[in-house]
N, C-alpha and C. Protein backbone atom coordinates (compact mmCIF):
# COMPACT_ATOMS: atom_id res chain seq x y z
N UNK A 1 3.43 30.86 2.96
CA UNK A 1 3.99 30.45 4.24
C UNK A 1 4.05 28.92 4.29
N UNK A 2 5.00 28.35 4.95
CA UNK A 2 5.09 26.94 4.95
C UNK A 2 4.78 26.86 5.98
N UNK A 3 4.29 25.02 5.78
CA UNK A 3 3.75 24.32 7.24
C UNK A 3 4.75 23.60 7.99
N UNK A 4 4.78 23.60 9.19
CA UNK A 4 6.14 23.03 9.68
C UNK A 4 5.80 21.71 9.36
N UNK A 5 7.59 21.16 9.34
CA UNK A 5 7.58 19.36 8.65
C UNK A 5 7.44 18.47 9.96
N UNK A 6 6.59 17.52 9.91
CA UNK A 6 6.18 16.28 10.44
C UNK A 6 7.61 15.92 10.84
N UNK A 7 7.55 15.16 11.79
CA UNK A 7 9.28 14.39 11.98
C UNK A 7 8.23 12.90 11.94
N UNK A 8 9.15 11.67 10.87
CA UNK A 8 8.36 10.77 11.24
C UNK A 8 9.05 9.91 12.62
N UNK A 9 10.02 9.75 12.56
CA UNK A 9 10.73 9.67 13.52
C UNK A 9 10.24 9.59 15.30
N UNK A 10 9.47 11.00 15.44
CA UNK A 10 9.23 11.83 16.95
C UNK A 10 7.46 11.12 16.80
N UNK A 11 6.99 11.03 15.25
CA UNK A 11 6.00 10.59 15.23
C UNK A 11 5.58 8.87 15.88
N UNK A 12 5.96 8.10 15.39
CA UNK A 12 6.90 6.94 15.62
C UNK A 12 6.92 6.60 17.10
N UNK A 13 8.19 7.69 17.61
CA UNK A 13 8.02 7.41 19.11
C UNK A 13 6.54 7.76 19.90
N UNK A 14 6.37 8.67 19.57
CA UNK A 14 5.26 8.94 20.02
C UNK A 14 3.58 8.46 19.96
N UNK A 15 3.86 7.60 19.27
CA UNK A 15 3.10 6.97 19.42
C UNK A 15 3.25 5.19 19.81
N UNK A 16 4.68 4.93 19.83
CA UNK A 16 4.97 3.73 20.78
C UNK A 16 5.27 4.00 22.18
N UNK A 17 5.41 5.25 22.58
CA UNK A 17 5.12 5.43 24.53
C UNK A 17 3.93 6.35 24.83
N UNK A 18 3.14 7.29 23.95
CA UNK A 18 2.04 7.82 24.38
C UNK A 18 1.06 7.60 23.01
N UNK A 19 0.92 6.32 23.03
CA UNK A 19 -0.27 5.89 21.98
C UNK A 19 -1.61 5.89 22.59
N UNK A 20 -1.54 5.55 23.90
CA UNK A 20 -2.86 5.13 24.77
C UNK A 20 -3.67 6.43 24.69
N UNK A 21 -2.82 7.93 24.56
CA UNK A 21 -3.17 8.60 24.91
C UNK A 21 -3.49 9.52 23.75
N UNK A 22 -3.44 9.06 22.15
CA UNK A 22 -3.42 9.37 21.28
C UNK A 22 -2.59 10.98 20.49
N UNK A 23 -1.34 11.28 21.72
CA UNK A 23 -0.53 12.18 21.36
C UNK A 23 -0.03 12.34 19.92
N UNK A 24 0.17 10.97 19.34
CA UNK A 24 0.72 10.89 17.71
C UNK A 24 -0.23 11.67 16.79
N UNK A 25 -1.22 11.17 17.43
CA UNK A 25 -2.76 11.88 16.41
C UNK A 25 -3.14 13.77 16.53
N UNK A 26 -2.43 13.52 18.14
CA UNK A 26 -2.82 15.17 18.15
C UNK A 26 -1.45 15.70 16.76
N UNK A 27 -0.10 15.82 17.59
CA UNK A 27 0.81 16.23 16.67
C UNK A 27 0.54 16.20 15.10
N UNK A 28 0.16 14.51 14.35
CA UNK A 28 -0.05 15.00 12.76
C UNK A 28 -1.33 15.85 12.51
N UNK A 29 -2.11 15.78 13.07
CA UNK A 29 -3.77 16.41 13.05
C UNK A 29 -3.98 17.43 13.83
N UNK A 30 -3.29 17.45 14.81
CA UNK A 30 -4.11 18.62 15.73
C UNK A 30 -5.04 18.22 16.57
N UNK A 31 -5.83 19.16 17.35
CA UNK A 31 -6.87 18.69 18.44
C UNK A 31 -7.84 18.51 17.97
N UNK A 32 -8.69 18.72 16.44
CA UNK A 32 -9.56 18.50 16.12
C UNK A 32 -9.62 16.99 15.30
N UNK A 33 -8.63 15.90 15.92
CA UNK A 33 -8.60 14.43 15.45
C UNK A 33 -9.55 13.94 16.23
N UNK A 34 -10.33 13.20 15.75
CA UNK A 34 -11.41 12.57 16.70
C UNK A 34 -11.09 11.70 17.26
N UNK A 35 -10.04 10.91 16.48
CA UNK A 35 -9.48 9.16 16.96
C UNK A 35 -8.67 9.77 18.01
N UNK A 36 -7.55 11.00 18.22
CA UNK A 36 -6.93 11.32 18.73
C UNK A 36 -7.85 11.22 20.56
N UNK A 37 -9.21 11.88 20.33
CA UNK A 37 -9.59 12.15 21.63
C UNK A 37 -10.17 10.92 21.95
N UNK A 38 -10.95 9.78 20.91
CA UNK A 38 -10.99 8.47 21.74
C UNK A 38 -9.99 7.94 22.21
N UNK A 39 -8.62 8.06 21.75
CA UNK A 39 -7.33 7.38 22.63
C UNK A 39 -7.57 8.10 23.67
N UNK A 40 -7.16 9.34 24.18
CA UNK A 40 -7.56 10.14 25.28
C UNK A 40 -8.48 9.96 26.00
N UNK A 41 -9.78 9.44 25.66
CA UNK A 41 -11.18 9.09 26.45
C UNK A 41 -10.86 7.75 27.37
N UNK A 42 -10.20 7.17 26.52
CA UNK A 42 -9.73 5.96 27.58
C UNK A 42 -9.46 5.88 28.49
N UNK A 43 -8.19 6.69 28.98
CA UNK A 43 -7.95 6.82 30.27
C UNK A 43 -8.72 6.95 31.72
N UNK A 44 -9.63 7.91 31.21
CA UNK A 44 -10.17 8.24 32.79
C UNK A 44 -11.59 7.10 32.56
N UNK A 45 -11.85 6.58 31.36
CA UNK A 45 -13.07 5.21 31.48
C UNK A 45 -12.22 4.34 31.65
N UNK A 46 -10.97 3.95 31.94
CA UNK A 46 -10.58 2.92 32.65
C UNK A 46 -10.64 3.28 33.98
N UNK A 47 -9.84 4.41 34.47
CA UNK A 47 -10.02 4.91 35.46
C UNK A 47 -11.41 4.88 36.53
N UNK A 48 -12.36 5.32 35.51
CA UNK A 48 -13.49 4.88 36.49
C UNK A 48 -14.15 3.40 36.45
N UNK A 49 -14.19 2.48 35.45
CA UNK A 49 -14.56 1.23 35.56
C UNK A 49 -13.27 0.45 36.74
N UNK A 50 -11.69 0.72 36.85
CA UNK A 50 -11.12 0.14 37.94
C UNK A 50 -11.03 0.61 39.53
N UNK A 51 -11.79 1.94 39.50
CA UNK A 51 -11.68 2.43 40.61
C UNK A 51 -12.49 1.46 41.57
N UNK A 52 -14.11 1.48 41.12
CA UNK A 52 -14.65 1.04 42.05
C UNK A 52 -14.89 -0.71 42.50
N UNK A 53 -14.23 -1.15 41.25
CA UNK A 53 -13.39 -2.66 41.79
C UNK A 53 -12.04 -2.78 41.60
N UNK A 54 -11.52 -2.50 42.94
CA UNK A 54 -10.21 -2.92 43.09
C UNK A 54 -9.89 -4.65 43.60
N UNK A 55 -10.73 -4.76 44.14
CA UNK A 55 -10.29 -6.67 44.23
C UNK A 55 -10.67 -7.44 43.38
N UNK A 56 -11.23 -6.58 42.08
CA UNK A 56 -12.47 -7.49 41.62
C UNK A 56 -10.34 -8.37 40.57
N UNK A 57 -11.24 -9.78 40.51
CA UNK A 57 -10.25 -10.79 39.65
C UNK A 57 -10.08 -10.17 38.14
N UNK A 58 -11.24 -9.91 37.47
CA UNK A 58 -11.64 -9.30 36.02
C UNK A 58 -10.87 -7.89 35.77
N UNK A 59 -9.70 -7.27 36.80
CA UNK A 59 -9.08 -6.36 36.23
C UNK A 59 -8.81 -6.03 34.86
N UNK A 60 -8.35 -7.16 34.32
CA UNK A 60 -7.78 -7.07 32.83
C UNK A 60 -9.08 -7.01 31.66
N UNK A 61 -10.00 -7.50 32.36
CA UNK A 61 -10.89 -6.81 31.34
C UNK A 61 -11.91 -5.61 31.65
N UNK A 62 -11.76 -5.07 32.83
CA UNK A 62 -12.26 -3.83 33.17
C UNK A 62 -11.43 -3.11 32.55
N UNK A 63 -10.03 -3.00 32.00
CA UNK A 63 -9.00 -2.25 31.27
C UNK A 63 -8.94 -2.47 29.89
N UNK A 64 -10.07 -2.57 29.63
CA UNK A 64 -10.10 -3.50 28.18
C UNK A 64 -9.65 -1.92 27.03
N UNK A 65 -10.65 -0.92 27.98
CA UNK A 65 -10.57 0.39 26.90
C UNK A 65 -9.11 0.83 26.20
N UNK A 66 -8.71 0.67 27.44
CA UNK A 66 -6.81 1.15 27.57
C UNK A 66 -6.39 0.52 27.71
N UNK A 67 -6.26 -0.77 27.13
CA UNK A 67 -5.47 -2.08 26.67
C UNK A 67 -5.91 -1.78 25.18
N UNK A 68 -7.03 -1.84 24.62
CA UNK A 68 -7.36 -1.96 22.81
C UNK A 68 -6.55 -0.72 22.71
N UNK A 69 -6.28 0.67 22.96
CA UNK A 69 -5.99 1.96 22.59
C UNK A 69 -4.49 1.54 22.78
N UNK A 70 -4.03 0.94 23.69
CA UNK A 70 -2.32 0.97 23.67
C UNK A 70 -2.30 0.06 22.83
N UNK A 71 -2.82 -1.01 22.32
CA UNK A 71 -2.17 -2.04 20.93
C UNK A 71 -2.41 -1.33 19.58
N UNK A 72 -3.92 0.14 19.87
CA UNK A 72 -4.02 0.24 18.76
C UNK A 72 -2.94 1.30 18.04
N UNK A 73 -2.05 2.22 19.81
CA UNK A 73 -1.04 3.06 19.31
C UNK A 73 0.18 2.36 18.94
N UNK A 74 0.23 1.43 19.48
CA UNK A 74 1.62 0.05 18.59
C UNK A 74 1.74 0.33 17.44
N UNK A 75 0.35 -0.27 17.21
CA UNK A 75 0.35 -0.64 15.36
C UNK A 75 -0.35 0.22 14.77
N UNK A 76 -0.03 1.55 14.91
CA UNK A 76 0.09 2.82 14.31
C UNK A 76 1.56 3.22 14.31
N UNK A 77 1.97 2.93 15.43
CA UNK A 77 3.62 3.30 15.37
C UNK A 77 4.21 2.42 14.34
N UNK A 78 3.38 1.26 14.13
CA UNK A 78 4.50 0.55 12.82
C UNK A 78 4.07 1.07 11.49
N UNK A 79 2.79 1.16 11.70
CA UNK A 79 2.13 1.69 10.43
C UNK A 79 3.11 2.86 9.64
N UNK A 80 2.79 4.04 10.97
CA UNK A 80 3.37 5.01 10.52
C UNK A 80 4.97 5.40 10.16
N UNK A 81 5.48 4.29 11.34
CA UNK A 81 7.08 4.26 10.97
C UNK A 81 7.63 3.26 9.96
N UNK A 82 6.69 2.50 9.23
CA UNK A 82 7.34 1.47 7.99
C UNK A 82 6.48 2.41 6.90
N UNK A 83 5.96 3.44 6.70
CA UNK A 83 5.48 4.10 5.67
C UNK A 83 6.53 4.90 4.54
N UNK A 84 7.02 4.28 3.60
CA UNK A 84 8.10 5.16 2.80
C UNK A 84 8.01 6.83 2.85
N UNK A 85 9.28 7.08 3.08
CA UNK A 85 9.33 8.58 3.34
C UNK A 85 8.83 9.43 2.09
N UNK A 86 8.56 9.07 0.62
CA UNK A 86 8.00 9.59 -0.19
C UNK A 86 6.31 9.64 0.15
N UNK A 87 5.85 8.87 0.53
CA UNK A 87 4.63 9.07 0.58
C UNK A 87 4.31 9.45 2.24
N UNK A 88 5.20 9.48 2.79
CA UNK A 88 5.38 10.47 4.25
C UNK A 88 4.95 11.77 4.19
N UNK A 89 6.08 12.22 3.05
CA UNK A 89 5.90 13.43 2.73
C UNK A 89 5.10 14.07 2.18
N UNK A 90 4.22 13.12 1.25
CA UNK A 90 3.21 13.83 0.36
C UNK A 90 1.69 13.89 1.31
N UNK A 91 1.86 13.15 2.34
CA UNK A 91 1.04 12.93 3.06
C UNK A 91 0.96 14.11 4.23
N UNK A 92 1.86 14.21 5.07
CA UNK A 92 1.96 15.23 5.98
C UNK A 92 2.97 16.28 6.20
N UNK A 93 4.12 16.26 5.24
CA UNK A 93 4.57 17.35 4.81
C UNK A 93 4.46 17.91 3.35
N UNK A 94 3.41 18.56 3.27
CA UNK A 94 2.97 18.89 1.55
C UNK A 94 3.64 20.09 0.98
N UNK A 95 3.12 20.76 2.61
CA UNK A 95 4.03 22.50 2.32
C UNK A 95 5.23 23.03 3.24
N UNK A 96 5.87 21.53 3.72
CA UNK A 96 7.06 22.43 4.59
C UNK A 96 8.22 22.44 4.13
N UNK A 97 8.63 22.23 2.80
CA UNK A 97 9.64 22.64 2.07
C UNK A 97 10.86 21.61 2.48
N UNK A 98 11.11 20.86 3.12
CA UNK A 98 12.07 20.01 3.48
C UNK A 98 11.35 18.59 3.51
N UNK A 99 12.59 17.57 3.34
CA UNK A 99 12.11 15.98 3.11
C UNK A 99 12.67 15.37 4.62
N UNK A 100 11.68 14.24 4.23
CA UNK A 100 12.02 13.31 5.47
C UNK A 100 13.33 12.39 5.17
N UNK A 101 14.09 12.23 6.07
CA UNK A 101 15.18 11.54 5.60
C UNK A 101 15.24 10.04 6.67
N UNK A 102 14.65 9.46 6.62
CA UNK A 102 14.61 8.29 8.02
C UNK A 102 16.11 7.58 7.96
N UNK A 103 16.51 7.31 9.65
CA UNK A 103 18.06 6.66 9.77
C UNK A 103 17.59 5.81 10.37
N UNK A 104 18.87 5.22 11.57
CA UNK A 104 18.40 3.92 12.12
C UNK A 104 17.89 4.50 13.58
N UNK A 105 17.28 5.56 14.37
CA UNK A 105 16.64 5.55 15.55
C UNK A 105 15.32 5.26 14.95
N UNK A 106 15.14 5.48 14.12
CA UNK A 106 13.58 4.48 13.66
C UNK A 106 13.34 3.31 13.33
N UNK A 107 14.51 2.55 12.95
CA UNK A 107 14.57 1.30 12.96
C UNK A 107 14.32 0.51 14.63
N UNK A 108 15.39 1.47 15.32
CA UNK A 108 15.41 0.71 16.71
C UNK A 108 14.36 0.53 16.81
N UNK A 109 13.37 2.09 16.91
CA UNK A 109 12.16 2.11 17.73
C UNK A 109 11.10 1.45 17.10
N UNK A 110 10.85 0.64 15.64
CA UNK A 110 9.93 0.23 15.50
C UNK A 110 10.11 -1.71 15.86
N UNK A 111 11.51 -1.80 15.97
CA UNK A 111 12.66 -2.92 16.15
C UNK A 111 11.71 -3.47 18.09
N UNK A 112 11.77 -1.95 18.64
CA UNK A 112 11.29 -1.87 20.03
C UNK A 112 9.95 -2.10 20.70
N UNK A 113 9.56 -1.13 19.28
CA UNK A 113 7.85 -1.45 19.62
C UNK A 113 7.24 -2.74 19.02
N UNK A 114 7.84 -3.24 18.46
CA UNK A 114 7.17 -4.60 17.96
C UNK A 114 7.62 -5.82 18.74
N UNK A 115 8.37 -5.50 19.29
CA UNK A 115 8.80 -7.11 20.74
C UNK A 115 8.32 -6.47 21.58
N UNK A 116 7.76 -5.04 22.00
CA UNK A 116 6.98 -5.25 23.35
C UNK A 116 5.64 -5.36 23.10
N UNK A 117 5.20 -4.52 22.06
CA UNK A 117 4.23 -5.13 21.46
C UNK A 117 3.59 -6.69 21.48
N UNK A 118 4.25 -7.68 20.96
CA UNK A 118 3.72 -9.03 20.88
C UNK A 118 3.87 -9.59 21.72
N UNK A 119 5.09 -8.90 23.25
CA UNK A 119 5.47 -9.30 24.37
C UNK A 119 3.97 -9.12 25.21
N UNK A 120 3.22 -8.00 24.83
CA UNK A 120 1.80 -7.32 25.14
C UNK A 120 1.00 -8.67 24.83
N UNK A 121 0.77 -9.29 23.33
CA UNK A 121 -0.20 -9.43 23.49
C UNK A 121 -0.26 -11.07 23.71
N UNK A 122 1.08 -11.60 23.74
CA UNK A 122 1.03 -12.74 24.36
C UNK A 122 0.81 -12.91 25.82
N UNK A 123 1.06 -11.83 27.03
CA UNK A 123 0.77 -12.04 27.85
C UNK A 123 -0.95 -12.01 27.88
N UNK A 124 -1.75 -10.95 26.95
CA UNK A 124 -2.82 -10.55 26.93
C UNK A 124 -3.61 -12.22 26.76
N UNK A 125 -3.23 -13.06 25.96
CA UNK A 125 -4.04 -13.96 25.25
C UNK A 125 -2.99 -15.14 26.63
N UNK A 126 -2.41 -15.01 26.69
CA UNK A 126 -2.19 -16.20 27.99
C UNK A 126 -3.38 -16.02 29.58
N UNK A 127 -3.55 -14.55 29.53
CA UNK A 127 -4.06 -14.24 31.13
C UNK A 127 -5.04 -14.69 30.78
N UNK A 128 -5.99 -14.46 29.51
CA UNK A 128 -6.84 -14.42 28.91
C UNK A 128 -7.46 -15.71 29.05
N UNK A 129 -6.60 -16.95 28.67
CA UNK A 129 -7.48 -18.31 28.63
C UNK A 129 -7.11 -18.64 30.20
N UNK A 130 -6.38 -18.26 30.78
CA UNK A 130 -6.39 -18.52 32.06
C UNK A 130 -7.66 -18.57 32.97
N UNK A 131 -8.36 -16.74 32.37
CA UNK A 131 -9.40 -16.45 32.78
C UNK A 131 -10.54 -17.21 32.75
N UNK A 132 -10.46 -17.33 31.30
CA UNK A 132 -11.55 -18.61 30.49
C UNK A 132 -11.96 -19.51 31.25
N UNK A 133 -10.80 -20.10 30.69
CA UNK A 133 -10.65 -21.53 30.91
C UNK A 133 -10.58 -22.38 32.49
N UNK A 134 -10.13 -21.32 33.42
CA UNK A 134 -9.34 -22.20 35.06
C UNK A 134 -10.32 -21.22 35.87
N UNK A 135 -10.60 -20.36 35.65
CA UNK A 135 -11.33 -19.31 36.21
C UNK A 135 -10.29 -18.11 37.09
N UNK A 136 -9.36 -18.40 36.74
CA UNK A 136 -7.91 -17.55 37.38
C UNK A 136 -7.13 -19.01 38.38
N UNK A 137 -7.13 -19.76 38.68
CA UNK A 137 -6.45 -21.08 39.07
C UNK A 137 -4.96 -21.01 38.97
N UNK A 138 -4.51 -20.06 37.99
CA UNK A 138 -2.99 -19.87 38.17
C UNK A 138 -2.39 -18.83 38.34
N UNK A 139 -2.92 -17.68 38.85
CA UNK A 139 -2.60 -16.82 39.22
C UNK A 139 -4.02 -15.60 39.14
């Protein structure tokens, strides 16, 4: 019996809009990925570290959990979408009898995730010395 084939493609996306949440990890692995459920754990420990300060100034680093987990599903999405489709295949399609053929919606999307990406983490490292440095003084 064959194993159904990986799309790297759906993989890709999926992990440049639901990385935080480690969906990419469930799909190649399944539910028994561990990294998969620390992306997942994030959520509701941000959730409860921002609930009970909502005025507090330090938002951005009370979100620190689910800020590291969404840069770390980025750059898995590049990882996984600049990975040659030969070793794609030998990797997560071993037994599904068909090859990966990558076009250009994977280009866009890794084209996509990498300017919002650095769009991410330049704002991250600007708020950042703001914080530092002025004590929030500019916003």
């Amino acid at each position: 019996m064959s194993a159904p084939h990986k799309n790297k493609t759906l993989t890709t996306l999926l992990a440049s809009l639901l990385g935080a949440a480690g969906v990419h990890r469930f799909y190649l692995r399944g539910v028994r990925d561990t990294w998969g459920w620390l992306h997942l754990a994030t959520l509701p420990l941000t959730a409860l570290l921002l609930a009970p300060n909502t005025a507090s100034p330090y938002k951005l680093f009370l979100a620190a959990p689910l800020i590291v987990s969404m840069l770390a599903g980025w750059i898995e999405a590049l990882v996984l979408g600049l990975t040659p489709d030969a070793k794609w295949d030998a990797t997560y399609n071993i037994d599904s009898g068909s090859q990966t053929a990558s076009t250009w919606p994977l280009a866009l999307i890794l084209a996509l995730t990498l300017a919002v990406g650095m769009s991410a983490v330049i704002f991250l490292l600007s708020r950042s010395f703001d914080l530092f440095f002025t004590g929030g003084a500019y916003g």
